[in-house]
PDB file of N, CA and C in Angstrom:
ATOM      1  N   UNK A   1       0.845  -1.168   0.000  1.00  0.00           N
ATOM      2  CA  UNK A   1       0.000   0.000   0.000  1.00  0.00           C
ATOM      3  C   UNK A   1       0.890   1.230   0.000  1.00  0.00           C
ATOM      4  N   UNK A   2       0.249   1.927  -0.847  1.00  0.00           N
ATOM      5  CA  UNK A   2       1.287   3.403  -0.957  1.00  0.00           C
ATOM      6  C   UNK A   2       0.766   4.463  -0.545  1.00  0.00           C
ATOM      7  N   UNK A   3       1.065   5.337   0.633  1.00  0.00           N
ATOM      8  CA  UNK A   3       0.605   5.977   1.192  1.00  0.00           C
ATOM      9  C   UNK A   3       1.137   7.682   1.025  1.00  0.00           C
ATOM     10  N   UNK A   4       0.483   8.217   0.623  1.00  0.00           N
ATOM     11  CA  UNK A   4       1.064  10.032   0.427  1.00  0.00           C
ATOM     12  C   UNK A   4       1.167  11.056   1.118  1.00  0.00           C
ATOM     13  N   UNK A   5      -0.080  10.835   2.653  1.00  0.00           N
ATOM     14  CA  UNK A   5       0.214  11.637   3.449  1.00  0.00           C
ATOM     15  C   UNK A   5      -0.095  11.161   4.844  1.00  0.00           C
ATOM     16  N   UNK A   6       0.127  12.422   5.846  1.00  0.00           N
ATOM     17  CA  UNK A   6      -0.166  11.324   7.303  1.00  0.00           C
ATOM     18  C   UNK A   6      -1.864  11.333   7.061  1.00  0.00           C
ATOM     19  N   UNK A   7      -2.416  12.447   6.703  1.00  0.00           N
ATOM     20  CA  UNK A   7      -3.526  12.950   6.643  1.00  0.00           C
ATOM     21  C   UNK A   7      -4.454  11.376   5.975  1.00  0.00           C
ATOM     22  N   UNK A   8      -4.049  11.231   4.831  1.00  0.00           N
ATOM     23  CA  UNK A   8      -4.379   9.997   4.131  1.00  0.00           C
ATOM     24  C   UNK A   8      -4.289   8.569   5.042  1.00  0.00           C
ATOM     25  N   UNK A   9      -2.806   7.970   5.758  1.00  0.00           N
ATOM     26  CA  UNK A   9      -3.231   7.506   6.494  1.00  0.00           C
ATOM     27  C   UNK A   9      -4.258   7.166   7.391  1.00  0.00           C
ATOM     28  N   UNK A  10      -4.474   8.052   8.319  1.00  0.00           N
ATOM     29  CA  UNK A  10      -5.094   8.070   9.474  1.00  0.00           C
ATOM     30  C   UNK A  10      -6.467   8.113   8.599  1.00  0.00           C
ATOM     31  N   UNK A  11      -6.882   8.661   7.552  1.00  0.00           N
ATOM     32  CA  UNK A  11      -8.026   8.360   6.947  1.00  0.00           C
ATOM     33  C   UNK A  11      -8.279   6.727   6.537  1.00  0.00           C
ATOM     34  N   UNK A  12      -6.749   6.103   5.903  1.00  0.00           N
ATOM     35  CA  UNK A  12      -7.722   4.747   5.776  1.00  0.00           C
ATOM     36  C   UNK A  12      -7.568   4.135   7.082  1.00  0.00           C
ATOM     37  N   UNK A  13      -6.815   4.093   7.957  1.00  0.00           N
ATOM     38  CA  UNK A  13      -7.033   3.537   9.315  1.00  0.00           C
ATOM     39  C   UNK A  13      -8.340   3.707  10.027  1.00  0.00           C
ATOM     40  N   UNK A  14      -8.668   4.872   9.883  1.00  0.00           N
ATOM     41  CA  UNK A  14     -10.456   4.950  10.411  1.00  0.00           C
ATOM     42  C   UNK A  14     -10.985   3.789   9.622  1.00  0.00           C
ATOM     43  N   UNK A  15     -11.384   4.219   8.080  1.00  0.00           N
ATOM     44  CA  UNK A  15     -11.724   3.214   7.532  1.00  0.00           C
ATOM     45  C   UNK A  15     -11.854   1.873   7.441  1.00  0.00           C
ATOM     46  N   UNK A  16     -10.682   1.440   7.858  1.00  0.00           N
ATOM     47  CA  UNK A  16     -10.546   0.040   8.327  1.00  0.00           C
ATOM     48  C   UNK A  16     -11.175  -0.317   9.506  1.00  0.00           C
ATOM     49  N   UNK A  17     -11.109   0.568  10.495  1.00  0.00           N
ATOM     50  CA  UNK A  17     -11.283   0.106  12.093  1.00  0.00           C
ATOM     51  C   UNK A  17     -13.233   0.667  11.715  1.00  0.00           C
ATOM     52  N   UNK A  18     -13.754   1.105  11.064  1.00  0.00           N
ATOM     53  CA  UNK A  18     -15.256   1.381  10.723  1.00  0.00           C
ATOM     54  C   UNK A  18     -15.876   0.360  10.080  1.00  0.00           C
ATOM     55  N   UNK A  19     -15.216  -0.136   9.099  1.00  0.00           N
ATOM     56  CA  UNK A  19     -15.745  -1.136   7.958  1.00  0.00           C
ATOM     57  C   UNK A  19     -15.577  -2.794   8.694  1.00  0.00           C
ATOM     58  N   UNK A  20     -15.493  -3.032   9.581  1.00  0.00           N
ATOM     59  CA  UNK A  20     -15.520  -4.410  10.542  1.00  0.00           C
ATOM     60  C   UNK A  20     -15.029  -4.835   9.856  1.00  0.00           C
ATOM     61  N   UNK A  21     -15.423  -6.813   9.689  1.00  0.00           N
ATOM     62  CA  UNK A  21     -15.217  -7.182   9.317  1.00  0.00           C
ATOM     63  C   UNK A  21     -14.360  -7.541   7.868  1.00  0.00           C
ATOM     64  N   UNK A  22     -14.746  -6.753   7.253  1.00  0.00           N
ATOM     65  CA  UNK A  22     -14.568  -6.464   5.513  1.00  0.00           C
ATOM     66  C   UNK A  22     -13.083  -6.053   5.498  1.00  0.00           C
ATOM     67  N   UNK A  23     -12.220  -5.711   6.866  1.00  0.00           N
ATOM     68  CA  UNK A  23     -11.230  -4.156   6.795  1.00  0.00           C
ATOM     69  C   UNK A  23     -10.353  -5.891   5.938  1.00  0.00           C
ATOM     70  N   UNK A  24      -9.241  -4.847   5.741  1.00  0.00           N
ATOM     71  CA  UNK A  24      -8.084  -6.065   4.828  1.00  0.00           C
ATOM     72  C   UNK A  24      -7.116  -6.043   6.020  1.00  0.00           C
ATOM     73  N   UNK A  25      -7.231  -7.366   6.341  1.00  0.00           N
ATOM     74  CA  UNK A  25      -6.481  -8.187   7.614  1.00  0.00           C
ATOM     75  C   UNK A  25      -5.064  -8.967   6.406  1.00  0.00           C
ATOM     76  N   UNK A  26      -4.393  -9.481   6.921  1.00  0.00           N
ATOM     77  CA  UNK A  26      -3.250 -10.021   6.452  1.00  0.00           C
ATOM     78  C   UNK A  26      -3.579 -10.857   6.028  1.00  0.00           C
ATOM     79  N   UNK A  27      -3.090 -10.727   4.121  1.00  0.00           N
ATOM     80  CA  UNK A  27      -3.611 -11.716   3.049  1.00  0.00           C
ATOM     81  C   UNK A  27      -4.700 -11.649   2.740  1.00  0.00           C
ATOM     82  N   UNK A  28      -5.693 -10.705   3.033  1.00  0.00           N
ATOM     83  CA  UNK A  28      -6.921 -10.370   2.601  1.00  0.00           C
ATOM     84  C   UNK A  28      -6.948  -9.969   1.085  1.00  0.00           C
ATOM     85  N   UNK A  29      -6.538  -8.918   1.084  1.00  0.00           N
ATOM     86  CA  UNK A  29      -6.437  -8.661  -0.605  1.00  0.00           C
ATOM     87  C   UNK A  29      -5.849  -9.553  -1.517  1.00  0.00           C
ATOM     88  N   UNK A  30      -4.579 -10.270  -0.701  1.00  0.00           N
ATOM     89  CA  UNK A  30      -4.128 -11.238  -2.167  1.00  0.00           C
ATOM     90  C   UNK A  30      -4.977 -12.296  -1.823  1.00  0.00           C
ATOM     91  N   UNK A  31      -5.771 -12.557  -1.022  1.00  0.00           N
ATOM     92  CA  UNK A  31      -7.096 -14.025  -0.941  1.00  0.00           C
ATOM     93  C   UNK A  31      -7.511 -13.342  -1.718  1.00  0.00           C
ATOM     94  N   UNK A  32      -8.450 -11.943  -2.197  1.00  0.00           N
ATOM     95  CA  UNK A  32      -8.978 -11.595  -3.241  1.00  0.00           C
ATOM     96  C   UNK A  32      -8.863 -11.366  -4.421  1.00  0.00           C
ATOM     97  N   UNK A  33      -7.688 -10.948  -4.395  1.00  0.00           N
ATOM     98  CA  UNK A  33      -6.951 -11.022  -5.738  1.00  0.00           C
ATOM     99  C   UNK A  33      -6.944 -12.724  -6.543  1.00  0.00           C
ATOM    100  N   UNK A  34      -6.915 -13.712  -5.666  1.00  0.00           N
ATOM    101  CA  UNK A  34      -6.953 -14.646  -6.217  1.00  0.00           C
ATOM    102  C   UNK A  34      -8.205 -14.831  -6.822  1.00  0.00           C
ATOM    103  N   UNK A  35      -9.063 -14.687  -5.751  1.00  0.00           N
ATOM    104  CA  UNK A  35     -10.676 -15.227  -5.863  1.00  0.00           C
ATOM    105  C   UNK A  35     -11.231 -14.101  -7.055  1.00  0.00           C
ATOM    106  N   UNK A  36     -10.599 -13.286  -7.568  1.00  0.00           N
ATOM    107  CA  UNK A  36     -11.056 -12.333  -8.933  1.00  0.00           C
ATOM    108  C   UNK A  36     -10.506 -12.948  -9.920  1.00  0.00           C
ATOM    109  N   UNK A  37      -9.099 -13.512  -9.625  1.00  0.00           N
ATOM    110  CA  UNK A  37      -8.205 -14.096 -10.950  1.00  0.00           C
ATOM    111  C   UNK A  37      -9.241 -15.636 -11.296  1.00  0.00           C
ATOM    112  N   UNK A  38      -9.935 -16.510 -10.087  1.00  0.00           N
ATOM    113  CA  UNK A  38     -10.474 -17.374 -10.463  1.00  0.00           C
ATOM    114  C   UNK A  38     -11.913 -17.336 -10.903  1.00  0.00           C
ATOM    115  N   UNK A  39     -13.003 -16.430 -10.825  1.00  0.00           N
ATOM    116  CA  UNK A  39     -14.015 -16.119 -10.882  1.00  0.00           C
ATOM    117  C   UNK A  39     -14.633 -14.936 -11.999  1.00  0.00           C
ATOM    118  N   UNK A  40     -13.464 -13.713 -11.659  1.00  0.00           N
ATOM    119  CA  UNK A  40     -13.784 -12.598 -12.396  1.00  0.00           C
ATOM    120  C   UNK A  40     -12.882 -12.595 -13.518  1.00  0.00           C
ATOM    121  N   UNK A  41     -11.761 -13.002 -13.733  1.00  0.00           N
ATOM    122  CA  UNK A  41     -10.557 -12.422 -14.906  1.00  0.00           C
ATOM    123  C   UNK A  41     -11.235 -13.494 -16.199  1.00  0.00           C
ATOM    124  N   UNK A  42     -12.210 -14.282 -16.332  1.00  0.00           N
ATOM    125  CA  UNK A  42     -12.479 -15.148 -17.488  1.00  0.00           C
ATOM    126  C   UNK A  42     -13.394 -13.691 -18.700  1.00  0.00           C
ATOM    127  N   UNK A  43     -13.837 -12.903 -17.621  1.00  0.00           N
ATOM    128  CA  UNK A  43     -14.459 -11.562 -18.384  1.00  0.00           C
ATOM    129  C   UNK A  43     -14.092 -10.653 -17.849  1.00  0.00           C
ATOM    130  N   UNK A  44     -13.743 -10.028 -16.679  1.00  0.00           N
ATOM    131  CA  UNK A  44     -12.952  -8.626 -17.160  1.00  0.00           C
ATOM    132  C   UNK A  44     -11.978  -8.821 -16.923  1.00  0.00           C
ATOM    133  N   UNK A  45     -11.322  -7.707 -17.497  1.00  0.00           N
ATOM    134  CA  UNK A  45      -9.744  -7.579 -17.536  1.00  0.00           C
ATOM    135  C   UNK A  45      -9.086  -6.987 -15.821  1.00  0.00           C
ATOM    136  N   UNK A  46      -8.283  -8.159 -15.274  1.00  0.00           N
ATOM    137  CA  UNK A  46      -7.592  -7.430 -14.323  1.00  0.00           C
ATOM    138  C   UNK A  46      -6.743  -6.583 -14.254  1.00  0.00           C
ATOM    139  N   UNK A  47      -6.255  -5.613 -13.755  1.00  0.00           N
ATOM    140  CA  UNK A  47      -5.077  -4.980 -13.427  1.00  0.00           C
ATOM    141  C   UNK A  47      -3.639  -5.626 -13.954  1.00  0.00           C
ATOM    142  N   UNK A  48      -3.005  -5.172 -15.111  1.00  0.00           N
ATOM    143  CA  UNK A  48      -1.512  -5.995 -15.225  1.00  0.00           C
ATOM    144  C   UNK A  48      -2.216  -6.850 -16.876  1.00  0.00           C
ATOM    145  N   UNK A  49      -3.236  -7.207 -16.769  1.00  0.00           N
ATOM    146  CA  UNK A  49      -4.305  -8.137 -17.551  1.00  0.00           C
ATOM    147  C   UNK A  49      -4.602  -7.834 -19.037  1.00  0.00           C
ATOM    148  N   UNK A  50      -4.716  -8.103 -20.169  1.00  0.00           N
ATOM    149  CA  UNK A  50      -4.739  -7.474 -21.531  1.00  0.00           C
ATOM    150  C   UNK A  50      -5.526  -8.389 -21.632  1.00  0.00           C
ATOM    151  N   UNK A  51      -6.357  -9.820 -21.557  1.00  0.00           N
ATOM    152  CA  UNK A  51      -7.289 -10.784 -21.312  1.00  0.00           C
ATOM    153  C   UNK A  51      -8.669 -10.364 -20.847  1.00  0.00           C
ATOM    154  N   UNK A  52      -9.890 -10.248 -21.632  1.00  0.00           N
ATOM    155  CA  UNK A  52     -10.961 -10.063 -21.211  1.00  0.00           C
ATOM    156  C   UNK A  52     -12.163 -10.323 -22.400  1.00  0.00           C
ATOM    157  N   UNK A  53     -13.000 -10.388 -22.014  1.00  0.00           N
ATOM    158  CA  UNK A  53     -14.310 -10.807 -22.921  1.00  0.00           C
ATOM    159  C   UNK A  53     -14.478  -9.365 -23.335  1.00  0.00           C
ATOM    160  N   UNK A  54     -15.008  -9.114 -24.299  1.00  0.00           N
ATOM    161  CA  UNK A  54     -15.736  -8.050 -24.586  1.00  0.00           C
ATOM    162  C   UNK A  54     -17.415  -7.580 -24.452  1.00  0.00           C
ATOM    163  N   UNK A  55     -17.671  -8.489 -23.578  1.00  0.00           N
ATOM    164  CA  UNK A  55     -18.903  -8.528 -22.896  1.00  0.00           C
ATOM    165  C   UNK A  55     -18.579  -7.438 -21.574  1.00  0.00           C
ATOM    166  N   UNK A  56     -17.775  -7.127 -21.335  1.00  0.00           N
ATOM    167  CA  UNK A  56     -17.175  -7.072 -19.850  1.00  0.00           C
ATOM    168  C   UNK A  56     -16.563  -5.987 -19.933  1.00  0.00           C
ATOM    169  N   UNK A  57     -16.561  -4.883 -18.800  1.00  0.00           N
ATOM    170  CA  UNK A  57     -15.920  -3.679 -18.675  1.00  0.00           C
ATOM    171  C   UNK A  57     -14.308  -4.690 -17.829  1.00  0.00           C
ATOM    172  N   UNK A  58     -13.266  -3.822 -17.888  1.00  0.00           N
ATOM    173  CA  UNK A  58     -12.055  -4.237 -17.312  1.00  0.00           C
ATOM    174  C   UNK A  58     -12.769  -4.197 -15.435  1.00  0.00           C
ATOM    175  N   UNK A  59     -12.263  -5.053 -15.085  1.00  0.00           N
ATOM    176  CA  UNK A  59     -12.573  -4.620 -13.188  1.00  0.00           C
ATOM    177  C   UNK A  59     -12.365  -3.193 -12.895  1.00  0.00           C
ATOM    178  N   UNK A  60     -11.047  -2.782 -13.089  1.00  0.00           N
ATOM    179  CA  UNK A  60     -11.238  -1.177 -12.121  1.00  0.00           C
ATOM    180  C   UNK A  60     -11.884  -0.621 -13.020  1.00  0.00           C
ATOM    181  N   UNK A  61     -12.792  -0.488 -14.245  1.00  0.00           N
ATOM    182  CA  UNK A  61     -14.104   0.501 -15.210  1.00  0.00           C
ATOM    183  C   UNK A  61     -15.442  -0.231 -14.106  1.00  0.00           C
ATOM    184  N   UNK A  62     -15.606  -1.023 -14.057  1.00  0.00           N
ATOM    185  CA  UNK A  62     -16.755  -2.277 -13.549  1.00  0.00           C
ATOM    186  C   UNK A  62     -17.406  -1.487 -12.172  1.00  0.00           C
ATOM    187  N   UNK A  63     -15.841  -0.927 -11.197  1.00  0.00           N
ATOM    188  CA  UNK A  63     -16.216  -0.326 -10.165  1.00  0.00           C
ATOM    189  C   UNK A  63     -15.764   1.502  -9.882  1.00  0.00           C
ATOM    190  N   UNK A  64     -15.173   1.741 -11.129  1.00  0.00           N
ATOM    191  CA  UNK A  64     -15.501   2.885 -11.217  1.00  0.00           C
ATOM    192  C   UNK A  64     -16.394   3.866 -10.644  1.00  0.00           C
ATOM    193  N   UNK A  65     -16.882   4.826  -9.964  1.00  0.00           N
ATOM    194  CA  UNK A  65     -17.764   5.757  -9.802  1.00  0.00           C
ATOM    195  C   UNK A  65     -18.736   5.279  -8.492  1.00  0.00           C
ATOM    196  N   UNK A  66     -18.363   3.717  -7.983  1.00  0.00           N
ATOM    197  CA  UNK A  66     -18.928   2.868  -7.209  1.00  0.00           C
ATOM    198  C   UNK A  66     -18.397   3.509  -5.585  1.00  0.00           C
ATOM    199  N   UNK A  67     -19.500   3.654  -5.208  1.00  0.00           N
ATOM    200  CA  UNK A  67     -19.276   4.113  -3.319  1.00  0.00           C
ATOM    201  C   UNK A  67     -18.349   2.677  -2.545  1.00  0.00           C
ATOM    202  N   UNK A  68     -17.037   2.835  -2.841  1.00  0.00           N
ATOM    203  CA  UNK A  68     -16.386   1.821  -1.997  1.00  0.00           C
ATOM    204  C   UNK A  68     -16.013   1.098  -0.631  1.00  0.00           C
ATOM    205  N   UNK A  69     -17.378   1.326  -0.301  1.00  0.00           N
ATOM    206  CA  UNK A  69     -17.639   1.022   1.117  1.00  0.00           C
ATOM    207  C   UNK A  69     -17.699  -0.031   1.180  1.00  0.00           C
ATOM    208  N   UNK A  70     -17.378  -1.282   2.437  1.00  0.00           N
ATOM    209  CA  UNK A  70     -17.334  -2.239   2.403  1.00  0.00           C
ATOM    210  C   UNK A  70     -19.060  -2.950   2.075  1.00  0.00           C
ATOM    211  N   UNK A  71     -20.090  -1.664   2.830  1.00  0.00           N
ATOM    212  CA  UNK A  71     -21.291  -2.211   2.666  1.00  0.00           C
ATOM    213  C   UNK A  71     -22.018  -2.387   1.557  1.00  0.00           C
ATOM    214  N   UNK A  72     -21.761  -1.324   0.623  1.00  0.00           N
ATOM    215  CA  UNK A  72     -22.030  -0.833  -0.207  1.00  0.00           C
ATOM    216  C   UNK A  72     -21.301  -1.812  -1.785  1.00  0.00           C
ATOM    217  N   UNK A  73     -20.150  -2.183  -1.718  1.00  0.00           N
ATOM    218  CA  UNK A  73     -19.442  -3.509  -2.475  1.00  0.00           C
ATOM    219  C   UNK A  73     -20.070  -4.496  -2.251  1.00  0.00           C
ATOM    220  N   UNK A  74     -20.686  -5.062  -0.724  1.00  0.00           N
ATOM    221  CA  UNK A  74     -20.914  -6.516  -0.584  1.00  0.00           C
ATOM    222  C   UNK A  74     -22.612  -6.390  -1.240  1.00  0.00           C
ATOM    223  N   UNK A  75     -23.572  -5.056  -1.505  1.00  0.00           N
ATOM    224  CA  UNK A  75     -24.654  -5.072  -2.043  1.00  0.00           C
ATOM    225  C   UNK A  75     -24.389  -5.604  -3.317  1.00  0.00           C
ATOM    226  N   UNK A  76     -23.264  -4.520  -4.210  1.00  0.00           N
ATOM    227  CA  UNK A  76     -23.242  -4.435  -5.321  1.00  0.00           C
ATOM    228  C   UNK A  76     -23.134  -6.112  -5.738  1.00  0.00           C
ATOM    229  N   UNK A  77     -22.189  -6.522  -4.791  1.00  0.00           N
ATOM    230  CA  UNK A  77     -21.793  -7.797  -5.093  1.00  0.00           C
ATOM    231  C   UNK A  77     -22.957  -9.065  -5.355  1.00  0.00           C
ATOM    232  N   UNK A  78     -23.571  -8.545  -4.288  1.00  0.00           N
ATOM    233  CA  UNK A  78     -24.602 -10.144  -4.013  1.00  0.00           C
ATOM    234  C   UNK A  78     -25.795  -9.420  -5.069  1.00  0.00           C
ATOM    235  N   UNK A  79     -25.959  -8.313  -5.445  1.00  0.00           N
ATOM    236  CA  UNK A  79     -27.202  -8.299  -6.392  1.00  0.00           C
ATOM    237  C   UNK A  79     -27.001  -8.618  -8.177  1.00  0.00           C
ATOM    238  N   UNK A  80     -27.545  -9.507  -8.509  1.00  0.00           N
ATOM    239  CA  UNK A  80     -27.609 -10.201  -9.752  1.00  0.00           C
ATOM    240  C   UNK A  80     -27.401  -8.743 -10.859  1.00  0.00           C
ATOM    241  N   UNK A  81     -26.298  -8.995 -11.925  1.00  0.00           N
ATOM    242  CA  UNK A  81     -25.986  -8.254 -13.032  1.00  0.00           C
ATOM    243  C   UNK A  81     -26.300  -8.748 -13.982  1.00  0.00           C
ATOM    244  N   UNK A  82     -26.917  -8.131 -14.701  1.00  0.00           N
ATOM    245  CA  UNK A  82     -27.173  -9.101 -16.541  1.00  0.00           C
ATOM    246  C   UNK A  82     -25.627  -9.585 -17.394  1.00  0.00           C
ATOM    247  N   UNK A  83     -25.835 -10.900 -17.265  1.00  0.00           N
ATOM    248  CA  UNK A  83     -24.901 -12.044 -17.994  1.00  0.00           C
ATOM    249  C   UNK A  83     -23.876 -12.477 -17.347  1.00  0.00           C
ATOM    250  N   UNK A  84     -24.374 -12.290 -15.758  1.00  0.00           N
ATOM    251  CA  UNK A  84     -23.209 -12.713 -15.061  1.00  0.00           C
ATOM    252  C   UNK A  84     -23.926 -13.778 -14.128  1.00  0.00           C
ATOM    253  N   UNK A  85     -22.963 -14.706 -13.659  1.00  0.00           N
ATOM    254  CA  UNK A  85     -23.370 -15.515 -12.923  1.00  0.00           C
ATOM    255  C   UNK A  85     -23.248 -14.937 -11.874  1.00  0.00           C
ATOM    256  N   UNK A  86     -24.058 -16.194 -10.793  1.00  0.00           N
ATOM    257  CA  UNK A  86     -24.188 -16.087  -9.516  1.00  0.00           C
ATOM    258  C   UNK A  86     -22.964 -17.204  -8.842  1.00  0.00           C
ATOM    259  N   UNK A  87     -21.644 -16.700  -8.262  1.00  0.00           N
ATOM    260  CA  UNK A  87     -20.517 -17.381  -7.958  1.00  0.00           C
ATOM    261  C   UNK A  87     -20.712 -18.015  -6.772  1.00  0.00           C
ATOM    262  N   UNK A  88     -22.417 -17.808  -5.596  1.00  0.00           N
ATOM    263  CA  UNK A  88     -22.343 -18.082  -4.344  1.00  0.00           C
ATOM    264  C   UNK A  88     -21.420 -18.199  -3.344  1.00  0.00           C
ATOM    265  N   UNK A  89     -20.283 -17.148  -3.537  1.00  0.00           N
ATOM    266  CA  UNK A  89     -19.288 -17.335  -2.668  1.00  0.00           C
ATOM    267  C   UNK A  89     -19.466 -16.970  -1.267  1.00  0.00           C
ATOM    268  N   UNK A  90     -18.926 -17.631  -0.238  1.00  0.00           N
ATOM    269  CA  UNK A  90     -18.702 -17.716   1.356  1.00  0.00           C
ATOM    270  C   UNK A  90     -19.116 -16.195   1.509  1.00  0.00           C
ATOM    271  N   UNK A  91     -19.094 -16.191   2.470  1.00  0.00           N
ATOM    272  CA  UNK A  91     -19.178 -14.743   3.018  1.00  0.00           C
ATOM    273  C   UNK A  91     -17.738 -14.502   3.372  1.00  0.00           C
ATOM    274  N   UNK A  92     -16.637 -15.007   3.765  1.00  0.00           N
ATOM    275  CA  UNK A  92     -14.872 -14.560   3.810  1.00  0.00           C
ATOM    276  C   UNK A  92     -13.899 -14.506   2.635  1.00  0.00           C
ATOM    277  N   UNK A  93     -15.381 -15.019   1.476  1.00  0.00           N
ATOM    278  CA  UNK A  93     -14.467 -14.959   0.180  1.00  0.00           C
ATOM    279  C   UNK A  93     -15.224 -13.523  -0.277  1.00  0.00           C
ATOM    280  N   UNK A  94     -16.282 -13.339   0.008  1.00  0.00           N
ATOM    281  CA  UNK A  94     -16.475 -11.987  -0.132  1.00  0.00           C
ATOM    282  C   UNK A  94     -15.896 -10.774   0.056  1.00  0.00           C
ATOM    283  N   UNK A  95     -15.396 -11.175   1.583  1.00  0.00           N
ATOM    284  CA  UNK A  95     -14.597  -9.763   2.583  1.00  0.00           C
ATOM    285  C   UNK A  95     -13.215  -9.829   1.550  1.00  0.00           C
ATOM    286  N   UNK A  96     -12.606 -10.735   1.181  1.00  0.00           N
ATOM    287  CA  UNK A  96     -11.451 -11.243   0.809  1.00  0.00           C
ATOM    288  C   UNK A  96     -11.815 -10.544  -0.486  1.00  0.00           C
ATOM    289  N   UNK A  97     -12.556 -10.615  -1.534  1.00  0.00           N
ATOM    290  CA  UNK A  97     -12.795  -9.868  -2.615  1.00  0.00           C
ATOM    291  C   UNK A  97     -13.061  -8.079  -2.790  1.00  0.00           C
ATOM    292  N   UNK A  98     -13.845  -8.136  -1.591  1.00  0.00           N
ATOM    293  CA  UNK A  98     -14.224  -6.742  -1.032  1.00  0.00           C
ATOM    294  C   UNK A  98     -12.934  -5.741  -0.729  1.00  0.00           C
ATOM    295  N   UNK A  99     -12.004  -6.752  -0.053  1.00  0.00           N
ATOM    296  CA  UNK A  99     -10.601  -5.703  -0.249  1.00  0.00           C
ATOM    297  C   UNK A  99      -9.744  -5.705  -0.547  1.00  0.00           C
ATOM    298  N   UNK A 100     -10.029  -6.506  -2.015  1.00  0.00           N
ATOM    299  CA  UNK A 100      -8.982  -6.253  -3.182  1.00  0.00           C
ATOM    300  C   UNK A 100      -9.457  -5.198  -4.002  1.00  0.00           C
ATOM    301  N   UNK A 101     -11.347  -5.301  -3.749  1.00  0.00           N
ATOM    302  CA  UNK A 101     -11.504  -4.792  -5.006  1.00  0.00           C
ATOM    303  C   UNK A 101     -11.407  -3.027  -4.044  1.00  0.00           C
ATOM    304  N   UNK A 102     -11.594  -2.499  -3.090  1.00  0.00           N
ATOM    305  CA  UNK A 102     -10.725  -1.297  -2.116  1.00  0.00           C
ATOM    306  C   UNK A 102     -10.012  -0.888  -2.740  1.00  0.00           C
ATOM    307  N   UNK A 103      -8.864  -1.803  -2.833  1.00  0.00           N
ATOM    308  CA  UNK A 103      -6.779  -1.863  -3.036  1.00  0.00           C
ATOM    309  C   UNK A 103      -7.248  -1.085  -4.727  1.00  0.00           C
ATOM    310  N   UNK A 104      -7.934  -1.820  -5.366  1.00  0.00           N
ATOM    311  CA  UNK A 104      -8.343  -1.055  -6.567  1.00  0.00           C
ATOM    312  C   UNK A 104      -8.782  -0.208  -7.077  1.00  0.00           C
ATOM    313  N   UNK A 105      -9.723   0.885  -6.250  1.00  0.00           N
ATOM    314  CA  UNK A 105     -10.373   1.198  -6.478  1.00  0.00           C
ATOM    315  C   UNK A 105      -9.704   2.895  -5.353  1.00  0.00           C
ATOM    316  N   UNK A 106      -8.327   2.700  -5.109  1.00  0.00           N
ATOM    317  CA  UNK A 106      -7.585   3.725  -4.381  1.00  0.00           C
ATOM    318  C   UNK A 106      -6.753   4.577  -5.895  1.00  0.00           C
TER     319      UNK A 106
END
């Protein structure tokens, strides 16, 4: 994580210590990062990624303009999108997705 000011800090540290569960604990984001490379990268394009359907916005377009709140991701998440499946993932593969897709979306 790359951080620019103290000011910024102490802003995502609130953040984290607000957003419970969801905050990115150690290996959280790369558990998500995986669980996007196995689920999400078959249609959009990840980060680093030139691979994607053209059905599919790239991931960081997908959540673009999106209120990146942990609560507010796990809606977006669990409510059905046209031509996408339903992945029924855990609820810790969620949090685990939830703050990668954060890390992305900074």
């Amino acid at each position: 994580m790359r951080v620019g000011t103290g000011a910024r800090l102490t802003a995502l540290v609130l953040a984290a210590c607000i957003s419970g569960p969801a905050n990115a604990q150690d290996g959280e984001v790369e558990r998500g990062e995986a669980i996007a490379q196995e689920w999400c990268a078959a249609c959009h394009a990840l980060p680093g990624s030139k691979v994607a359907s053209d059905a599919a916005p790239a991931l960081v377009q997908a959540i673009s303009g999106k209120d990146l709140t942990a609560g507010a991701l796990r809606a977006w998440l669990s409510t059905p999108h046209p031509q996408m499946p339903d992945f029924n993932l855990a609820r810790e593969e969620v949090d685990a997705l939830i703050a990668y897709l954060r890390g992305l979306g900074r």
